[in-house]
N, C-alpha and C. Protein backbone atom coordinates (compact mmCIF):
# COMPACT_ATOMS: atom_id res chain seq x y z
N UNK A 1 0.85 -1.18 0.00
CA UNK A 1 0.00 0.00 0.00
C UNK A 1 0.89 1.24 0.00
N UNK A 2 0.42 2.15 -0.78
CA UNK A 2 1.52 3.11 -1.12
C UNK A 2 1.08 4.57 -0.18
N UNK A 3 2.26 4.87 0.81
CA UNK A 3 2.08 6.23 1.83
C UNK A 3 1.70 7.30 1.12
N UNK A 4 1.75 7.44 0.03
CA UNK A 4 1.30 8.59 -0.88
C UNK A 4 -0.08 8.35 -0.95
N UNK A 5 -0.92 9.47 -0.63
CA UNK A 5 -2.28 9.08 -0.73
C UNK A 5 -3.00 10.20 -1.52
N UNK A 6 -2.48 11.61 -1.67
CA UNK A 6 -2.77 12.45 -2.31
C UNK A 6 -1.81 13.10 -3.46
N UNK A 7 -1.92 13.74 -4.42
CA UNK A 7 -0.63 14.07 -5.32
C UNK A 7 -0.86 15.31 -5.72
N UNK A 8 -0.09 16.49 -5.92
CA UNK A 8 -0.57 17.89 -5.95
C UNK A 8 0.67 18.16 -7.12
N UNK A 9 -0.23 18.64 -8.59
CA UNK A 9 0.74 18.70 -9.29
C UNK A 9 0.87 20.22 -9.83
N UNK A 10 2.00 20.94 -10.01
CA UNK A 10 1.99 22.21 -10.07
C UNK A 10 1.61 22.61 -11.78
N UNK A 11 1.29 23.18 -12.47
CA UNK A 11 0.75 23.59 -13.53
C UNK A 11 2.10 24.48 -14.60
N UNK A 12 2.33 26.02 -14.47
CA UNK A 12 3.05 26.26 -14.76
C UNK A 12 4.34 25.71 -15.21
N UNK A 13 5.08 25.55 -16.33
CA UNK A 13 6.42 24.97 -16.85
C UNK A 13 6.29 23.59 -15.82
N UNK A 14 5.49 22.69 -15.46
CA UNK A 14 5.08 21.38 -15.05
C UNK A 14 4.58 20.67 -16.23
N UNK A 15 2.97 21.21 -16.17
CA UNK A 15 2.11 21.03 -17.63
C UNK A 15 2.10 21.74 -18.67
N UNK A 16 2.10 23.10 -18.12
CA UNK A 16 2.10 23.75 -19.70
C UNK A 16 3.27 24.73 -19.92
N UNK A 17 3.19 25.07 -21.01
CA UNK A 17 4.74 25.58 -21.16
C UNK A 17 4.81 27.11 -21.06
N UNK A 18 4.48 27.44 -19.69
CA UNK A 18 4.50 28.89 -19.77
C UNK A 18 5.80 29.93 -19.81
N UNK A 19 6.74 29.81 -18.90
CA UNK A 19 8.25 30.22 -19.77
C UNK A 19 8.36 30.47 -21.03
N UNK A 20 8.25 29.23 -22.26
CA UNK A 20 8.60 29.15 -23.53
C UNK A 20 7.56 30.24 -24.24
N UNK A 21 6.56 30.24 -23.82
CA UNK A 21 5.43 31.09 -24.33
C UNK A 21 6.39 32.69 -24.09
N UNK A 22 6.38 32.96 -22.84
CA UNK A 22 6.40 34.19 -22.65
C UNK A 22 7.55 34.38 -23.28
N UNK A 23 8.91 33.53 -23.13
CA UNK A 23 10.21 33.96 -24.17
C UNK A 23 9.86 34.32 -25.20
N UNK A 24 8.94 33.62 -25.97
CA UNK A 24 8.29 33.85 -27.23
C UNK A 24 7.89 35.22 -27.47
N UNK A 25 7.23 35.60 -26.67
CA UNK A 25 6.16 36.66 -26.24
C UNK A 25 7.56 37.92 -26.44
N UNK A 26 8.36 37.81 -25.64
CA UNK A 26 9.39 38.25 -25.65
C UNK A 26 10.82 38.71 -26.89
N UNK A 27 10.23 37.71 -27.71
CA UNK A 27 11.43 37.69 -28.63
C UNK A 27 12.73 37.36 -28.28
N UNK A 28 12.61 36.47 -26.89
CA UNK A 28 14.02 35.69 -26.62
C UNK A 28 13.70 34.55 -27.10
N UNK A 29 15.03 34.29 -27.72
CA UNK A 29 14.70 33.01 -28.25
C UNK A 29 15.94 31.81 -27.72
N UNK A 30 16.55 32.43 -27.05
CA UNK A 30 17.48 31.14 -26.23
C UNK A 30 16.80 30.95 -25.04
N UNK A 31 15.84 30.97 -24.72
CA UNK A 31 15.65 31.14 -22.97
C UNK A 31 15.71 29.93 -22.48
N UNK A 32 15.76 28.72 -23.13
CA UNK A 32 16.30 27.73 -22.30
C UNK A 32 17.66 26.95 -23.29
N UNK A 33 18.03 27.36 -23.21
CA UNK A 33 19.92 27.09 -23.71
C UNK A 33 20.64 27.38 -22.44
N UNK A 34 21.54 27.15 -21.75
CA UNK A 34 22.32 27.20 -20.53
C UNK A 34 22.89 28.95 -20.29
N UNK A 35 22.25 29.57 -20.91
CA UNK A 35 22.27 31.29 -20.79
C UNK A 35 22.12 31.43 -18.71
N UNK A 36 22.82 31.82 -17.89
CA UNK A 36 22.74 32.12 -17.03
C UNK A 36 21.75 32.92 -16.04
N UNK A 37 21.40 33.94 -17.17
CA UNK A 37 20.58 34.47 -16.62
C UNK A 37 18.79 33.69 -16.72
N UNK A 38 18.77 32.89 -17.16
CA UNK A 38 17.31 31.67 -16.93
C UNK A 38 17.74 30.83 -15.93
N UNK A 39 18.73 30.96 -15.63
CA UNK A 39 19.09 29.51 -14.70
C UNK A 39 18.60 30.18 -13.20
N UNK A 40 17.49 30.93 -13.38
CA UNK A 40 16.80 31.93 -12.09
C UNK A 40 15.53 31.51 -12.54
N UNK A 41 14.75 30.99 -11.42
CA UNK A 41 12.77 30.66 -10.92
C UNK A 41 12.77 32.25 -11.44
N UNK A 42 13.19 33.65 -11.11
CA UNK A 42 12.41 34.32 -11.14
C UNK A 42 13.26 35.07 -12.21
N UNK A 43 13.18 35.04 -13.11
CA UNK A 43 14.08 35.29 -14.75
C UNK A 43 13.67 36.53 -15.41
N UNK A 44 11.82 36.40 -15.48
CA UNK A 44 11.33 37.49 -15.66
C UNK A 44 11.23 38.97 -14.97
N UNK A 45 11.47 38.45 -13.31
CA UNK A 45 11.81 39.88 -12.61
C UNK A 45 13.27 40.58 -12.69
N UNK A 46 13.83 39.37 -13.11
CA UNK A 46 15.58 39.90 -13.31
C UNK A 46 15.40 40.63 -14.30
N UNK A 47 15.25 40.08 -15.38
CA UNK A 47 14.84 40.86 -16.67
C UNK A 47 14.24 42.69 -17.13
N UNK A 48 13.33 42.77 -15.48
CA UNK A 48 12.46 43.56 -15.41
C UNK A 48 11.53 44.17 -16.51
N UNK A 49 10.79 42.75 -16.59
CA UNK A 49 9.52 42.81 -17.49
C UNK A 49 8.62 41.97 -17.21
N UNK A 50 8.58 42.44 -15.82
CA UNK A 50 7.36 41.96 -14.83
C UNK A 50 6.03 42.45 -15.57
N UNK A 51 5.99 43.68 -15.38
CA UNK A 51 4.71 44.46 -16.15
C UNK A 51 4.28 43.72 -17.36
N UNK A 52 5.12 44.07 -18.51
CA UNK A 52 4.57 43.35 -19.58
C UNK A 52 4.02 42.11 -19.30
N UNK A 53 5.03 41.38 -18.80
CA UNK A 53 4.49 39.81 -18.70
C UNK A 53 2.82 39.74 -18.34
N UNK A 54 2.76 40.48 -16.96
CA UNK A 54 1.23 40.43 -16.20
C UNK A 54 0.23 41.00 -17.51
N UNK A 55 0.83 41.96 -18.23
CA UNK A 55 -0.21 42.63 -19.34
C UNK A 55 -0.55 41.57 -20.31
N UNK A 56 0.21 40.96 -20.98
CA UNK A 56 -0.59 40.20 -21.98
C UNK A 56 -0.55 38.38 -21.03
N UNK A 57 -0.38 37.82 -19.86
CA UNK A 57 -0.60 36.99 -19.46
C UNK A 57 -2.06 37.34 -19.18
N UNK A 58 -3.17 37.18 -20.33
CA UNK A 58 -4.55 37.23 -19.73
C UNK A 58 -4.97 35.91 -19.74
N UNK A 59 -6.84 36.14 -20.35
CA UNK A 59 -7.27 34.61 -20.40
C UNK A 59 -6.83 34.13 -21.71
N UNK A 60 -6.58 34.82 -22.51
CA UNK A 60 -6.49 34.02 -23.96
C UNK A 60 -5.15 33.64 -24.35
N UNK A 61 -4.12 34.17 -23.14
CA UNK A 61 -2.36 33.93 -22.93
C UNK A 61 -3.21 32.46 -22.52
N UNK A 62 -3.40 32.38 -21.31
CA UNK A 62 -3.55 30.79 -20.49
C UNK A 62 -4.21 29.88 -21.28
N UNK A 63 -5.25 30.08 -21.57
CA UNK A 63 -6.02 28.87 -22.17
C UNK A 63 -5.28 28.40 -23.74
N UNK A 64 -4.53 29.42 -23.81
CA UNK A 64 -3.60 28.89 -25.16
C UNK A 64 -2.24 28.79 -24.75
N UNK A 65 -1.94 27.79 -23.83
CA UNK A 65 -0.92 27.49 -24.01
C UNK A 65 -0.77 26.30 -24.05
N UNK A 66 0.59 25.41 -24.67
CA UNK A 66 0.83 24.45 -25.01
C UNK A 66 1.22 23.23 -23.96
N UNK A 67 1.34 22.67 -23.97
CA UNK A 67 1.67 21.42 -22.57
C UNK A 67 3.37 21.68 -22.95
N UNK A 68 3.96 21.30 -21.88
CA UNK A 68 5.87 21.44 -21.94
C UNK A 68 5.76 20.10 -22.50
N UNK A 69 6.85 19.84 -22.89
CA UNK A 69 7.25 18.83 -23.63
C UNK A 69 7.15 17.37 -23.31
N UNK A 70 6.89 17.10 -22.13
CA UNK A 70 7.24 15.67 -21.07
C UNK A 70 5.55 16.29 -20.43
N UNK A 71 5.16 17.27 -20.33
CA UNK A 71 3.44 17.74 -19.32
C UNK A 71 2.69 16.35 -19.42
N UNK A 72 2.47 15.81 -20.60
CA UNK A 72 1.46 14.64 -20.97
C UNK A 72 1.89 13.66 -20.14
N UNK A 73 2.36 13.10 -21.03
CA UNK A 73 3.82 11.78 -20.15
C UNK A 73 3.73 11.77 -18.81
N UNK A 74 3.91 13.09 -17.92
CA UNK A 74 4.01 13.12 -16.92
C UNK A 74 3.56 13.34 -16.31
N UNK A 75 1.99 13.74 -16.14
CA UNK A 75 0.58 13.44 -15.44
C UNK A 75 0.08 12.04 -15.87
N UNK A 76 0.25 11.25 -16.84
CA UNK A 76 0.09 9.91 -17.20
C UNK A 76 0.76 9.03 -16.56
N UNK A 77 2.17 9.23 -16.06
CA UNK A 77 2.31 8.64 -15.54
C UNK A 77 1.99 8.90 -14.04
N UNK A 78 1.98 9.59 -13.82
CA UNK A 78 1.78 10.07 -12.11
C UNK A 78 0.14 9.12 -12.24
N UNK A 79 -1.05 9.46 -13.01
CA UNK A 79 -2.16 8.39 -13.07
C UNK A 79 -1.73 7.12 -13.13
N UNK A 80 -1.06 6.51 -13.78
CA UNK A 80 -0.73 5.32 -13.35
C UNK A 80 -0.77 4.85 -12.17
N UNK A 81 0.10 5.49 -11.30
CA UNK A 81 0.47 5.06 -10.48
C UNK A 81 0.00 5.59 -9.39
N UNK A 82 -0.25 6.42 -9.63
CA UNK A 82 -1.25 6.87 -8.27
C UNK A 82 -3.12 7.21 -8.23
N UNK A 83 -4.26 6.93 -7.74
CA UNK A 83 -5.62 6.44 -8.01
C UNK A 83 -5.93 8.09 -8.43
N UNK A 84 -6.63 8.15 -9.54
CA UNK A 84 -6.58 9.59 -10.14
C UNK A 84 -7.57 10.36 -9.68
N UNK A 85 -8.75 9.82 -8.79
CA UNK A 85 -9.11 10.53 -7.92
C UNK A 85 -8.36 11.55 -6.35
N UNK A 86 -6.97 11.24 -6.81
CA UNK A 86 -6.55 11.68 -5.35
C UNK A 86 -5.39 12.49 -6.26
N UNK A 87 -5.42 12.94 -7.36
CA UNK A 87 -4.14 13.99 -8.03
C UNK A 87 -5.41 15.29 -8.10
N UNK A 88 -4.48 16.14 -7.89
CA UNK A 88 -5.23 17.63 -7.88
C UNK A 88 -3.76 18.29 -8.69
N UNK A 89 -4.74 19.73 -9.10
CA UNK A 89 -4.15 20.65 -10.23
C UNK A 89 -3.56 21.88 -8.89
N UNK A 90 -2.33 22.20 -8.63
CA UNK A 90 -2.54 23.41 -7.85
C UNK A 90 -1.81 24.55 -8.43
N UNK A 91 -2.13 25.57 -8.35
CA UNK A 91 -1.04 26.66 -9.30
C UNK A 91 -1.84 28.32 -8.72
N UNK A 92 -1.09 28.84 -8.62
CA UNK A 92 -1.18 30.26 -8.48
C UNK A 92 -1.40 31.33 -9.50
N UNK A 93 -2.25 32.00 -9.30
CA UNK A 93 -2.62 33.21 -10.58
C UNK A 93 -1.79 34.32 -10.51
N UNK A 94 -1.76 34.83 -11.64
CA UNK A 94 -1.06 36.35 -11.67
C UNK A 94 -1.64 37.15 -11.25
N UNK A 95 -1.49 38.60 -11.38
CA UNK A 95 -2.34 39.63 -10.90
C UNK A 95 -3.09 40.05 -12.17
N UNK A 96 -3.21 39.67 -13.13
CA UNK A 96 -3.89 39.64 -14.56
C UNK A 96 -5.26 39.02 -13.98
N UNK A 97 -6.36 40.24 -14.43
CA UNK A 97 -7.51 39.54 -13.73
C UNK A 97 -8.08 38.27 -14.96
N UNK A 98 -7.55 38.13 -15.92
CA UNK A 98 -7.57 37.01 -16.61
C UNK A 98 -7.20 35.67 -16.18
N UNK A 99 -5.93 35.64 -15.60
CA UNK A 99 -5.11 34.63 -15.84
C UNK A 99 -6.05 33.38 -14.86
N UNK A 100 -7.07 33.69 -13.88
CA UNK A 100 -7.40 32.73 -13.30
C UNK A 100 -8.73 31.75 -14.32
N UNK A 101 -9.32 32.61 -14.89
CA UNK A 101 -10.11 31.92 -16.05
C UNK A 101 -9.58 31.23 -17.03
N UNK A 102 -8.36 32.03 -17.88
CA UNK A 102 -7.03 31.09 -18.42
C UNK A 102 -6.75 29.87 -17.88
N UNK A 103 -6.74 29.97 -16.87
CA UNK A 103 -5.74 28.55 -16.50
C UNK A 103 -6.99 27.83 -16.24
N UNK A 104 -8.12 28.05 -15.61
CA UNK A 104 -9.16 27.09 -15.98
C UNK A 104 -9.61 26.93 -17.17
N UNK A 105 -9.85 27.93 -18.23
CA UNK A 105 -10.11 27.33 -19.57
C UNK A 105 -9.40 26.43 -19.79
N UNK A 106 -7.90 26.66 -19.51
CA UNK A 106 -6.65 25.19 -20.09
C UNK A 106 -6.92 23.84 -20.05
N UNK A 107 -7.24 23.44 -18.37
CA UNK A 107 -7.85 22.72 -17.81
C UNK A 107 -8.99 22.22 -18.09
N UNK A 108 -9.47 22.81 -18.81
CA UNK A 108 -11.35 22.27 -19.50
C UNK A 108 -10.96 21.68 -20.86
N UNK A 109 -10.05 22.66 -21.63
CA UNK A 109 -9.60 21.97 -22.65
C UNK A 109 -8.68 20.51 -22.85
N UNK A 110 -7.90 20.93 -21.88
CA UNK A 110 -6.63 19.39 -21.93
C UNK A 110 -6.89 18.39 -20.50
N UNK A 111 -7.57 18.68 -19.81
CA UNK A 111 -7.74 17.83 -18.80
C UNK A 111 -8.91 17.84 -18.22
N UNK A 112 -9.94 17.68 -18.98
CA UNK A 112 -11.23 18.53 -18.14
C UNK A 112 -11.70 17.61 -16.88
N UNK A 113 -11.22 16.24 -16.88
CA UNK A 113 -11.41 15.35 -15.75
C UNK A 113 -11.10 16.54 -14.58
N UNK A 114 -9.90 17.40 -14.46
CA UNK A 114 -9.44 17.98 -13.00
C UNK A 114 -9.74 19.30 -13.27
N UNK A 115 -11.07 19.65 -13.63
CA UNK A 115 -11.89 21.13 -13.37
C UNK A 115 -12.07 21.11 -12.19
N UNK A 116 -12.65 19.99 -11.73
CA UNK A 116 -13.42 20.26 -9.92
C UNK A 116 -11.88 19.97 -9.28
N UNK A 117 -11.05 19.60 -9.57
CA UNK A 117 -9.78 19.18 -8.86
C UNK A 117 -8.62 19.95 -9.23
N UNK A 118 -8.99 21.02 -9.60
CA UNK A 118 -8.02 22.34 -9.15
C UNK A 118 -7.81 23.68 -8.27
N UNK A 119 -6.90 23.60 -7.98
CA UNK A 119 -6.58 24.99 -6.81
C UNK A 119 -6.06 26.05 -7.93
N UNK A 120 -6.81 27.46 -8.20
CA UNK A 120 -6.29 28.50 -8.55
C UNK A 120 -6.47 28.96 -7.37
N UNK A 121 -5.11 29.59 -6.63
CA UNK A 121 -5.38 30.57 -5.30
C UNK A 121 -4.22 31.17 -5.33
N UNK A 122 -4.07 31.76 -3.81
CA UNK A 122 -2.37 32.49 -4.03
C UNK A 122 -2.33 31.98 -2.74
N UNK A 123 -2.76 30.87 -1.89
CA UNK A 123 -2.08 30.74 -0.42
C UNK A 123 -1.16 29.84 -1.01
N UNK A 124 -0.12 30.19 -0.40
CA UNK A 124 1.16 29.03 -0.14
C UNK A 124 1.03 27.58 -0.13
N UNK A 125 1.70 26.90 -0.95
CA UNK A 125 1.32 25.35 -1.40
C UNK A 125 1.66 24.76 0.04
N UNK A 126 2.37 25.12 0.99
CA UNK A 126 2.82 24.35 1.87
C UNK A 126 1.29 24.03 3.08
N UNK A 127 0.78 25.04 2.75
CA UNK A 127 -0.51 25.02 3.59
C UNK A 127 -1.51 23.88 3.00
N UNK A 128 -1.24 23.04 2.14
CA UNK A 128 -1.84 21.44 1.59
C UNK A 128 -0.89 20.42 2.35
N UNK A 129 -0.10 20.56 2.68
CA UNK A 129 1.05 19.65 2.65
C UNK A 129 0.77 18.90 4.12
N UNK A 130 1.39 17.90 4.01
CA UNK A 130 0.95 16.62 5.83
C UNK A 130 1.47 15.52 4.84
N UNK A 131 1.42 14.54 6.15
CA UNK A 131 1.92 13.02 5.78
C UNK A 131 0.95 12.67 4.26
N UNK A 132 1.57 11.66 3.81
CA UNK A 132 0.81 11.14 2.47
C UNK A 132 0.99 11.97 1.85
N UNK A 133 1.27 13.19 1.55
CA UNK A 133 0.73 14.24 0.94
C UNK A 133 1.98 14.05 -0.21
N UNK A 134 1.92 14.91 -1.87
CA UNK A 134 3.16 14.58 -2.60
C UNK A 134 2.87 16.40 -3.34
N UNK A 135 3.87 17.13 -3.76
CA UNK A 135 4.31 18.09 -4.33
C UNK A 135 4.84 17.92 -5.50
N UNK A 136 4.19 17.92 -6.74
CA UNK A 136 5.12 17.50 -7.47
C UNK A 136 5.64 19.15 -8.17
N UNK A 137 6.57 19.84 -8.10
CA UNK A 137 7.12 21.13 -8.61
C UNK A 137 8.11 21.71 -9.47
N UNK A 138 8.18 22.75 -9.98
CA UNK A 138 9.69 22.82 -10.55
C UNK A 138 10.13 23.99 -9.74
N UNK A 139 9.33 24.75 -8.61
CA UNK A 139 9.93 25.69 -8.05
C UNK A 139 10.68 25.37 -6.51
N UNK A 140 12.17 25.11 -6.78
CA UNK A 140 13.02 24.88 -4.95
C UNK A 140 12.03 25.30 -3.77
N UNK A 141 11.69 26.44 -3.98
CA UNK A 141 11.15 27.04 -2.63
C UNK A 141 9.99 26.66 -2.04
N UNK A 142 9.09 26.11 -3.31
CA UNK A 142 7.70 25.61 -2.86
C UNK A 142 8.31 24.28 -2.28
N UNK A 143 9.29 23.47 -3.15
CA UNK A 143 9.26 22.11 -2.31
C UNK A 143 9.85 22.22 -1.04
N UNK A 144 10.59 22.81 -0.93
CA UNK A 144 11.32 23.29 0.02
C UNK A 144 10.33 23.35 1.80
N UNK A 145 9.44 24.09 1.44
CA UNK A 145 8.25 24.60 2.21
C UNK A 145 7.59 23.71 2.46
N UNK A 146 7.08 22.91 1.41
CA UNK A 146 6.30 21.77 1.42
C UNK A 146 6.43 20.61 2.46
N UNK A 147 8.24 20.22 1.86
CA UNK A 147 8.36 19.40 2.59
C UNK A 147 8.82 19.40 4.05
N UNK A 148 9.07 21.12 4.49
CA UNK A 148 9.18 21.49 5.92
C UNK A 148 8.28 21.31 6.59
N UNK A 149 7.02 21.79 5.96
CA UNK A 149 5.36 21.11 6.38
C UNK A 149 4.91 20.11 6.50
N UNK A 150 5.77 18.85 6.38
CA UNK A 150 5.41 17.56 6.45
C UNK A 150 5.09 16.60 5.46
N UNK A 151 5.31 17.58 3.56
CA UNK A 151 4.81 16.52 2.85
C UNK A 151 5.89 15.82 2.17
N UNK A 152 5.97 15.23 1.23
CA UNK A 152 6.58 14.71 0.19
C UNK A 152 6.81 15.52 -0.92
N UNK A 153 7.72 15.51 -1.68
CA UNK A 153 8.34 16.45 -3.09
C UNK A 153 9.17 15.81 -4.13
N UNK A 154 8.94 15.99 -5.39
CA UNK A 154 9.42 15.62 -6.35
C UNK A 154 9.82 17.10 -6.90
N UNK A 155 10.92 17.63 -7.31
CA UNK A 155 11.15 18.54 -7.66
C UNK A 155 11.74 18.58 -9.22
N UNK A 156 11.08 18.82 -10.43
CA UNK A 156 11.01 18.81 -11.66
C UNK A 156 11.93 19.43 -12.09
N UNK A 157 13.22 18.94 -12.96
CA UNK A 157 14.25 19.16 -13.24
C UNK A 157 14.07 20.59 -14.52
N UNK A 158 14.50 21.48 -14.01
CA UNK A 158 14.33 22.77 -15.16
C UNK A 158 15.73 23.60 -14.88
N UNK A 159 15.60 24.31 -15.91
CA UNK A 159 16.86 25.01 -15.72
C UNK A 159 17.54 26.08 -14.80
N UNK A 160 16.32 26.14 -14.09
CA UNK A 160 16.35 27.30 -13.23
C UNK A 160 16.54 26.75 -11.29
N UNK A 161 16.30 25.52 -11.65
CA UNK A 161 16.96 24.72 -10.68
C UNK A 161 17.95 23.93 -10.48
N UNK A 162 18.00 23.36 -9.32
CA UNK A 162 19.11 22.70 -9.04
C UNK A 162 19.34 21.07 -9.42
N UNK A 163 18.71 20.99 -10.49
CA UNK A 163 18.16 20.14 -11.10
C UNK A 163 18.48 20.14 -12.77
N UNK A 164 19.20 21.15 -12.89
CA UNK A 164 19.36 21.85 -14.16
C UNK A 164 19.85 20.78 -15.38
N UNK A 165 20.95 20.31 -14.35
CA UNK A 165 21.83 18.84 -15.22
C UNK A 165 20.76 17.84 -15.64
N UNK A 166 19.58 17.53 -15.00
CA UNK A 166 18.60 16.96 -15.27
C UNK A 166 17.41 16.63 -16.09
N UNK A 167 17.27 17.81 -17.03
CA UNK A 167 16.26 18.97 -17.25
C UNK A 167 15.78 17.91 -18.89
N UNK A 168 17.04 17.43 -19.40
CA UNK A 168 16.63 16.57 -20.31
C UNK A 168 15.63 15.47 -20.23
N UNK A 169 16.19 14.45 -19.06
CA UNK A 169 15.09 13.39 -18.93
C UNK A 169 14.48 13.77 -17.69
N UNK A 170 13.28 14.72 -17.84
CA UNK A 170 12.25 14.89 -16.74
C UNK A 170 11.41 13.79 -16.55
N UNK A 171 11.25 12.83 -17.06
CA UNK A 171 10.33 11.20 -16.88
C UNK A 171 11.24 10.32 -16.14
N UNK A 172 12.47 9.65 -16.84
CA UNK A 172 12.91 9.24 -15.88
C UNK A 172 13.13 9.61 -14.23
N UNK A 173 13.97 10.79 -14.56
CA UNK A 173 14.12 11.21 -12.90
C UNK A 173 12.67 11.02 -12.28
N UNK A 174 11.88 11.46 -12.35
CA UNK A 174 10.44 11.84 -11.64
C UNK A 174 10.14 10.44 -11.32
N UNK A 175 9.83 9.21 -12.21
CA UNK A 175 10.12 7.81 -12.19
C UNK A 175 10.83 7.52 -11.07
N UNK A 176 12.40 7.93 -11.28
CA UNK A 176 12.66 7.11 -10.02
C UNK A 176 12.49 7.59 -8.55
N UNK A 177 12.23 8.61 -8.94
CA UNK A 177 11.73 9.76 -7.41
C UNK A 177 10.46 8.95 -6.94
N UNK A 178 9.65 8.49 -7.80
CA UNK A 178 8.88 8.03 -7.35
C UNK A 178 8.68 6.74 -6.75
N UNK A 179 9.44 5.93 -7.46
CA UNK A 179 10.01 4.52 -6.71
C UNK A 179 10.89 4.55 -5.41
N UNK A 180 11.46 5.88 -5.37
CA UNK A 180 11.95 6.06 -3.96
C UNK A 180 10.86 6.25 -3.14
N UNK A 181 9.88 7.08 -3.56
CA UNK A 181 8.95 7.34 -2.10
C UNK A 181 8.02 6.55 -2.13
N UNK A 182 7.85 5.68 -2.98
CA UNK A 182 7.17 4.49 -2.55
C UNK A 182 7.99 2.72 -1.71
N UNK A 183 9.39 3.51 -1.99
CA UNK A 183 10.08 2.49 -1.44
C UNK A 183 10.20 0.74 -2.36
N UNK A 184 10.35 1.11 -3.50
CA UNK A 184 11.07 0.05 -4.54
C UNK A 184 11.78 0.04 -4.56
């Protein structure tokens, strides 16, 4: 019987490819090549084009965006293996009074099974977190938090983490992260 009893999967550059969008958006077009300055969670405030970003991140930014490359794969497999009544969507909105309808349109479109089984909010992910509980993220700080709170974390190899060397095979790693906390 597996101690994982709930699974909380983060949305942003998890499932869909919001980074690549906004580089786009941007007219950067290396933003994930080993350029230093992405190898930062918060890339866009370095940048200082916070503003813009929030301006055109509305509803029709969110609901059109694309799954990251491994997003499919890797809620498929997380269903596999864990009873898909107990995976939830959790992710935080911008200050774009769009972006929270966005990211539920997304969700209606590519996953509409987890409409009723998503968190758009802005409280802190760690405030879900307890025994059984799983994080799956690409941001250090949320897992970080998470798992100070008592839960479990898989932390999704991107470039902006410490995980960076990783970033290629995001299935495997997550795979065996997961056979660790189930103890295989």
């Amino acid at each position: 019987m597996s101690r994982i009893k709930t699974v909380f999967m983060d949305m942003d550059d998890v499932l869909t490819a919001f980074s690549q969008k906004v580089a786009e958006l941007l007219n950067i077009e290396k933003c994930f090549d080993d350029d230093p300055l992405f190898m930062e969670y918060e890339w866009i405030k370095r940048l200082g084009v916070r503003d813009r970003v929030e301006a055109f991140c509305d509803e029709e930014f969110w609901k059109s965006l694309d799954w990251t490359l491994y997003g499919k794969e890797l809620l498929s497999m997380v269903e596999d293996i864990f009873d898909k009544e107990n995976i939830y969507i959790v992710t935080k909105p911008m200050e774009n009074p769009g972006s929270e309808a966005g990211k539920i349109q997304w969700i209606i479109k590519h996953i509409p099974h987890y409409r009723f089984r998503t968190f758009i909010g802005g409280i802190p992910k760690e405030f879900l977190a307890a025994p059984g509980r799983l994080l799956v993220d690409d941001k250090e700080e949320n897992c970080e938090r998470f798992f100070k709170a008592g839960g479990e974390v898989i932390l999704v190899p991107h470039q902006w983490n410490m995980l960076r060397d990783r970033k290629d095979s995001v299935i495997d790693y997550v795979k065996l992260e997961i056979r660790r906390l189930l103890g295989e």
